[in-house]
C-alpha atoms as a PDB file:
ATOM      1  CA  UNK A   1      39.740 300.481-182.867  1.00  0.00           C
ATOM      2  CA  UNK A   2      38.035 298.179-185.740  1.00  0.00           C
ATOM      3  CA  UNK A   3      35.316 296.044-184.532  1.00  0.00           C
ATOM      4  CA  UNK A   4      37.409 292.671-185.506  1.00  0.00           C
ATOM      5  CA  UNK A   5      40.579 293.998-182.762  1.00  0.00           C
ATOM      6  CA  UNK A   6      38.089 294.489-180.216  1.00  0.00           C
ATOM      7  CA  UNK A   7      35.670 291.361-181.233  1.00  0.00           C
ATOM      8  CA  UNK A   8      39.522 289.378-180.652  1.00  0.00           C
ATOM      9  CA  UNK A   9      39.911 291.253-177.958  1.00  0.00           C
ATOM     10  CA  UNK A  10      37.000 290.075-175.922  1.00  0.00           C
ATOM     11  CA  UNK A  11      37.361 287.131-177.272  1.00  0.00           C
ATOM     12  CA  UNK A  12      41.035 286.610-175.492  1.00  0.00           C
ATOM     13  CA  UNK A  13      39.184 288.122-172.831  1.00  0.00           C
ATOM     14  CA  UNK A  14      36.804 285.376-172.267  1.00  0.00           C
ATOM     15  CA  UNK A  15      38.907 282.616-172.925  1.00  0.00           C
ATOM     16  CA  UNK A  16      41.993 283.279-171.228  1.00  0.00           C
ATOM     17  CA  UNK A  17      42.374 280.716-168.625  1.00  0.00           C
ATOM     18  CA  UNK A  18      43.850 281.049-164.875  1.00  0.00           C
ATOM     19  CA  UNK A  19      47.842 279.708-164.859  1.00  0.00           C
ATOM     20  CA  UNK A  20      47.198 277.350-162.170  1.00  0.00           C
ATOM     21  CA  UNK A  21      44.594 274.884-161.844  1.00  0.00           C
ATOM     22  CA  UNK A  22      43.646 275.028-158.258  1.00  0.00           C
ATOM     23  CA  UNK A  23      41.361 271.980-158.117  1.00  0.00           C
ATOM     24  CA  UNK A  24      43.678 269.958-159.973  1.00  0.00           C
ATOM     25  CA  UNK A  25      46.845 271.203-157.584  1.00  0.00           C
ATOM     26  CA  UNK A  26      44.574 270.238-154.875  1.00  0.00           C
ATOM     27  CA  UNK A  27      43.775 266.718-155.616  1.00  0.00           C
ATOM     28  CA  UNK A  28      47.441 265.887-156.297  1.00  0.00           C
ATOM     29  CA  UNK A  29      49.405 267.464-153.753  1.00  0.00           C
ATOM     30  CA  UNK A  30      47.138 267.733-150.832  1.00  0.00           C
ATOM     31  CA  UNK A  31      48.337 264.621-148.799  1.00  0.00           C
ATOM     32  CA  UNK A  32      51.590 265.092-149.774  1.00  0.00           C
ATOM     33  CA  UNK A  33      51.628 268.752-148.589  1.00  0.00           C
ATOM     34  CA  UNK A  34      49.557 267.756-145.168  1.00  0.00           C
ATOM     35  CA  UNK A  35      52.517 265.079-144.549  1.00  0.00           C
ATOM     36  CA  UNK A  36      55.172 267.847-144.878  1.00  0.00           C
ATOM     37  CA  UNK A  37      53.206 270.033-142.339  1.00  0.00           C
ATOM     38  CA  UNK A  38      52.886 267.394-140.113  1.00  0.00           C
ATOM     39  CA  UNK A  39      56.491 266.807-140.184  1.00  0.00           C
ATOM     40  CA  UNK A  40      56.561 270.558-139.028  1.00  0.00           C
ATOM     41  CA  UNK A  41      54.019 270.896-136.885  1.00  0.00           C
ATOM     42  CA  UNK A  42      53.824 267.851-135.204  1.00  0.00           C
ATOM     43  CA  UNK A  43      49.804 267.893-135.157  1.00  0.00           C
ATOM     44  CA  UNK A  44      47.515 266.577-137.820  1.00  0.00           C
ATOM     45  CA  UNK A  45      45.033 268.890-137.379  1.00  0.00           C
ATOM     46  CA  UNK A  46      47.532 272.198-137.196  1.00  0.00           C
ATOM     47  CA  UNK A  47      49.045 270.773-140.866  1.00  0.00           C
ATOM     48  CA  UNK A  48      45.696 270.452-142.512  1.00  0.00           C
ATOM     49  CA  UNK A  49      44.958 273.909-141.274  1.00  0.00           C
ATOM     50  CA  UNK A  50      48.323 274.879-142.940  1.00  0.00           C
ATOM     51  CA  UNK A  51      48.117 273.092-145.916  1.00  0.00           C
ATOM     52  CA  UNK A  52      44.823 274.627-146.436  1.00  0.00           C
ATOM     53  CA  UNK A  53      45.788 278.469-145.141  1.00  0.00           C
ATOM     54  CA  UNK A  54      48.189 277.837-147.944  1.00  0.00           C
ATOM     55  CA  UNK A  55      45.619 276.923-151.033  1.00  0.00           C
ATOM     56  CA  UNK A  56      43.569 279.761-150.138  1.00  0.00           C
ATOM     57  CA  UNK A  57      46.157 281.822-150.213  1.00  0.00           C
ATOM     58  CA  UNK A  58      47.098 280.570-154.016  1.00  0.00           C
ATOM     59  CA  UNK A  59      43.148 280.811-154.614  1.00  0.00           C
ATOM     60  CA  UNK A  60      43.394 284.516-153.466  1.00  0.00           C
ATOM     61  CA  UNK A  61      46.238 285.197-155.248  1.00  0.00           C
ATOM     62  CA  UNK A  62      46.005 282.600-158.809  1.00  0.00           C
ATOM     63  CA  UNK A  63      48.504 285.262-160.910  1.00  0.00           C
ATOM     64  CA  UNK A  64      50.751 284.857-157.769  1.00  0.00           C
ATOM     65  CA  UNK A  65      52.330 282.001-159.517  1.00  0.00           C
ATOM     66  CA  UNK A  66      53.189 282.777-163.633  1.00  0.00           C
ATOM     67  CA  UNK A  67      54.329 279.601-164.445  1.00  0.00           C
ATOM     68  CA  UNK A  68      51.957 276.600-163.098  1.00  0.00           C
ATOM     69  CA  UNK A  69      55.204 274.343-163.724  1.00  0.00           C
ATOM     70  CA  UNK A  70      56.820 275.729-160.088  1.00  0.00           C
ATOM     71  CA  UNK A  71      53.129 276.221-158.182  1.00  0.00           C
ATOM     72  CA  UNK A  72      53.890 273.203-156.488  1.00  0.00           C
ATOM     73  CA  UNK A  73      57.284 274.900-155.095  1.00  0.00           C
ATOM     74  CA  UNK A  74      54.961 278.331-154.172  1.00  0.00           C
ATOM     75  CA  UNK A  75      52.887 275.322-152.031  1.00  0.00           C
ATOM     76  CA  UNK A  76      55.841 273.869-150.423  1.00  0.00           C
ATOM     77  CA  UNK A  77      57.097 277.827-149.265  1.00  0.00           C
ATOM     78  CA  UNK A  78      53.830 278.278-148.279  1.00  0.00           C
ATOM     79  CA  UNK A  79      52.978 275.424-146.060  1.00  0.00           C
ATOM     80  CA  UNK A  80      56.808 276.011-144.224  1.00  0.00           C
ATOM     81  CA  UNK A  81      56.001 279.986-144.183  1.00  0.00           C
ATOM     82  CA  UNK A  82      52.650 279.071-142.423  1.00  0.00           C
ATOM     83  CA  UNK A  83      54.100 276.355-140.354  1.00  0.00           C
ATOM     84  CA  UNK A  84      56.532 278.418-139.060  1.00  0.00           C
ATOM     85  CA  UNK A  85      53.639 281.209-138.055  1.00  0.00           C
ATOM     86  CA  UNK A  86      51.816 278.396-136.188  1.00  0.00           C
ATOM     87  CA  UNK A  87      54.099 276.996-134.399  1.00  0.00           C
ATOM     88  CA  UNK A  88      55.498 281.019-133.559  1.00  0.00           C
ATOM     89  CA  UNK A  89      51.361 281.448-132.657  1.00  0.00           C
ATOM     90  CA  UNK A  90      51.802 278.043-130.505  1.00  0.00           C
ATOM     91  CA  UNK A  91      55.055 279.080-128.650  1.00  0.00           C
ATOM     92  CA  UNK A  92      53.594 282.175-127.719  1.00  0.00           C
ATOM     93  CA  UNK A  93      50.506 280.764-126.546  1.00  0.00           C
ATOM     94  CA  UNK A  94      52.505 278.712-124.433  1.00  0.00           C
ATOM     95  CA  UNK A  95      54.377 281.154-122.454  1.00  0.00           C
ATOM     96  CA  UNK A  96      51.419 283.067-121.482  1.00  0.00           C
ATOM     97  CA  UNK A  97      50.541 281.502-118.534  1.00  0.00           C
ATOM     98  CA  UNK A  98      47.170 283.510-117.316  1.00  0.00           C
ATOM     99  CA  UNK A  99      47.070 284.603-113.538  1.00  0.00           C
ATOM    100  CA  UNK A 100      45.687 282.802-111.652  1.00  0.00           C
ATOM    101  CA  UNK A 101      43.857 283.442-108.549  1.00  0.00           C
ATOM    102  CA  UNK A 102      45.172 283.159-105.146  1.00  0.00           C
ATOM    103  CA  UNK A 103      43.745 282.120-101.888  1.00  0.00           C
ATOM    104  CA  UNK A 104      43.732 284.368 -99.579  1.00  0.00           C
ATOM    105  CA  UNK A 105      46.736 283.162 -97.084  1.00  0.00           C
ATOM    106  CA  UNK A 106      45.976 281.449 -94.322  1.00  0.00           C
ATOM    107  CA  UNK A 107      46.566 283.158 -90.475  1.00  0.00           C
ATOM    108  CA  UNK A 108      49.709 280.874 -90.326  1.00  0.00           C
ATOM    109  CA  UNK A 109      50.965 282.114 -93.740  1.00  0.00           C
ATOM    110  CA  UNK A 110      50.808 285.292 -92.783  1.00  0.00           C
ATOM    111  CA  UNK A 111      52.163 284.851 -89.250  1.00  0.00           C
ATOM    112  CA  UNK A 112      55.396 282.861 -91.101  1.00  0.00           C
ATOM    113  CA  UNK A 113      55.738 285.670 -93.612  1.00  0.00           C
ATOM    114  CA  UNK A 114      55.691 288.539 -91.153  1.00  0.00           C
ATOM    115  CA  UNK A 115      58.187 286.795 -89.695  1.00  0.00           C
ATOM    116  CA  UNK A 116      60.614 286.086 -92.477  1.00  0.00           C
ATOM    117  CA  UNK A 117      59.842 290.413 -93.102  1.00  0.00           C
ATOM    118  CA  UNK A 118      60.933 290.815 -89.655  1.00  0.00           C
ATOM    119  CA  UNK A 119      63.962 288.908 -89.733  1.00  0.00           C
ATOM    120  CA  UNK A 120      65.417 290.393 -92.967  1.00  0.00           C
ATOM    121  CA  UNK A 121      64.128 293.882 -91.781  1.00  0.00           C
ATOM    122  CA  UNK A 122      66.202 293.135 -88.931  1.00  0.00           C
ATOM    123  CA  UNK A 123      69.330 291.932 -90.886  1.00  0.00           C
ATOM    124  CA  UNK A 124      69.348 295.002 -93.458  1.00  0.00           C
ATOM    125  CA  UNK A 125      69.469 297.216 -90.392  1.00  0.00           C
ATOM    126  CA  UNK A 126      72.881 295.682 -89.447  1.00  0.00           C
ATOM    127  CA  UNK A 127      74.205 296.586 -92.577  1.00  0.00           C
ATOM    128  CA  UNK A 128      76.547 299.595 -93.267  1.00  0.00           C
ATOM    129  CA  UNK A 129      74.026 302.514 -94.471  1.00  0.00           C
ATOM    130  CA  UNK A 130      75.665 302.472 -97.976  1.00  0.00           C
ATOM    131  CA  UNK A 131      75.307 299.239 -98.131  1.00  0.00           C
ATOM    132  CA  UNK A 132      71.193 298.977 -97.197  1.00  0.00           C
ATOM    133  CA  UNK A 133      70.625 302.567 -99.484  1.00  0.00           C
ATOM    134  CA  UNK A 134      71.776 300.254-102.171  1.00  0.00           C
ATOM    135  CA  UNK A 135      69.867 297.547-101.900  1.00  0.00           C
ATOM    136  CA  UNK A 136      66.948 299.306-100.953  1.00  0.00           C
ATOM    137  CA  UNK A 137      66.862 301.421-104.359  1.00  0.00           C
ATOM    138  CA  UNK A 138      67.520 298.674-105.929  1.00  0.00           C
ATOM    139  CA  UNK A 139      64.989 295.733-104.571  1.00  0.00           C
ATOM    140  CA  UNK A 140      62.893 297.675-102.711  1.00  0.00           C
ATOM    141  CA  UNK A 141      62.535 300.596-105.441  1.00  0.00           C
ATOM    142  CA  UNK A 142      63.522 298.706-108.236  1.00  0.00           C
ATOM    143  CA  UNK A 143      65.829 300.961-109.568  1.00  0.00           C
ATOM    144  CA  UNK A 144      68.465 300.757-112.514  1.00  0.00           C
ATOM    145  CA  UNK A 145      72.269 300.493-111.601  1.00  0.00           C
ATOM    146  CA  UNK A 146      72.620 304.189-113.530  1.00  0.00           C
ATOM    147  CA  UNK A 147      69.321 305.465-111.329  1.00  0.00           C
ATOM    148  CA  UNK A 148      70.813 304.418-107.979  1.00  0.00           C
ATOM    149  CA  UNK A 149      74.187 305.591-109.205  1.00  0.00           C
ATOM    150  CA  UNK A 150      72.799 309.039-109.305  1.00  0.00           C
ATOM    151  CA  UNK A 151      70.828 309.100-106.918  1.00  0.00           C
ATOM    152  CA  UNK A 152      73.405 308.513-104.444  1.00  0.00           C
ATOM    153  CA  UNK A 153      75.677 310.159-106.521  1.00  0.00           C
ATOM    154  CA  UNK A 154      78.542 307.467-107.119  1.00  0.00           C
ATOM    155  CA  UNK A 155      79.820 305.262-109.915  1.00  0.00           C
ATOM    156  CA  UNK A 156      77.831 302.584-111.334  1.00  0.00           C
ATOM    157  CA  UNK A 157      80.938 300.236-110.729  1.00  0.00           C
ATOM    158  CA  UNK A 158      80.639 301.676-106.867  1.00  0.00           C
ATOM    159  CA  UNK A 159      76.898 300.537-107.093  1.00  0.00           C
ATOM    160  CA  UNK A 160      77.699 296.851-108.490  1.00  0.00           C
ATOM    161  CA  UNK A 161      80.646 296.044-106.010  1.00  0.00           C
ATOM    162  CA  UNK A 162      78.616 297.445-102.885  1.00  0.00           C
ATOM    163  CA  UNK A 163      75.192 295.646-103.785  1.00  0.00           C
ATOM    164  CA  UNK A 164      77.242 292.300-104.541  1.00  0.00           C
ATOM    165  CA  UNK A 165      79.160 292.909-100.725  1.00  0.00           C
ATOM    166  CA  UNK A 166      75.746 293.830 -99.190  1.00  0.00           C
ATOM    167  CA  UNK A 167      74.062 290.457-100.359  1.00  0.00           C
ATOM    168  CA  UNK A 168      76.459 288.709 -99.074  1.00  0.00           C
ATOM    169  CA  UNK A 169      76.387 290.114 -95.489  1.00  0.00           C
ATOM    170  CA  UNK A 170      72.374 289.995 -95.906  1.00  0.00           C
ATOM    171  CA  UNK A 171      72.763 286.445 -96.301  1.00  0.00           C
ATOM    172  CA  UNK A 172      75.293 286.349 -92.793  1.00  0.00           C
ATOM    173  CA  UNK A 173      73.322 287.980 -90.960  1.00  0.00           C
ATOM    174  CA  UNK A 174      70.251 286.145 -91.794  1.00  0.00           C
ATOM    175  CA  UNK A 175      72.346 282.884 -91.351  1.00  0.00           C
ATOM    176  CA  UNK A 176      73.457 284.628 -87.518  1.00  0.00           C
ATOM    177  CA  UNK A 177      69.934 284.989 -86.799  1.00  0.00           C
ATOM    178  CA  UNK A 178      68.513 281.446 -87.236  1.00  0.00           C
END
């Protein structure tokens, strides 16, 4: 290689410029881009987070947009992409409720819930022995249609119908007893 390619070659080297002007991006489009996200998010603070998740991804990535002409659009994807994470992150968030701890129950509590044990105790007894099997696997051992099916070795359809009749006398028979 002759010392004038590679002099050019440094030369293009040290000169070439990133596509995108970050800073200047910045400046223009920043409110504009935080208003969008708060249209999506609903929360200033959540959209400037977004709007800014978004930048430093561009500022990771400058040769992730070619053309600085459509870096703007790459914003606008970005801040809905990372909107859409957020509010994913916030829905989830939501539904997780921690435990929470419990009293112990009071003597009257217990007294009123041994008796409610009793009485259905007492009411599943009545029932034909199909009938309580059933509903035992299933409640009591928490077991699958298919599982009580073969365990008692009968159709699934057997297992649906006779559950279905054995609520419904559970629920007589607890009516009866009141």
């Amino acid at each position: 290689m002759s010392t004038r390619a590679a002099g050019t070659r440094a030369i293009g080297m040290v000169t070439a410029e990133p596509a995108v002007d970050i800073t200047e991006l910045y400046a223009a489009h920043r409110l504009p881009l935080v208003r969008l996200a708060v249209l999506l998010v609903d929360d200033v603070a959540s959209a400037e987070d977004v709007v800014q998740d978004a930048f430093a991804a561009l500022a990771r990535r400058p040769d992730a947009v070619k053309d600085p002409s459509k870096a703007l659009a790459y914003l606008r994807v970005a801040v809905v992409n990372t909107a859409r994470s957020a509010l994913r992150r916030r829905r989830t968030a939501r539904g997780y409720s921690p435990p929470h701890d419990l009293s112990p129950p009071s003597p009257e509590d217990t007294a009123v819930l041994a008796e409610e044990h009793r009485e259905v105790i007492a009411a599943l007894h009545r029932l034909a022995p199909r009938q309580r099997e059933v509903l035992v696997l299933r409640y009591w051992s928490d077991l699958s249609e298919a599982d009580i099916a073969r365990t008692l070795g009968i159709s699934q359809g057997t297992v649906k119908s006779t559950a279905s009749r054995a609520l419904v006398a559970l629920e007589k028979a607890m009516e009866e007893e009141r």
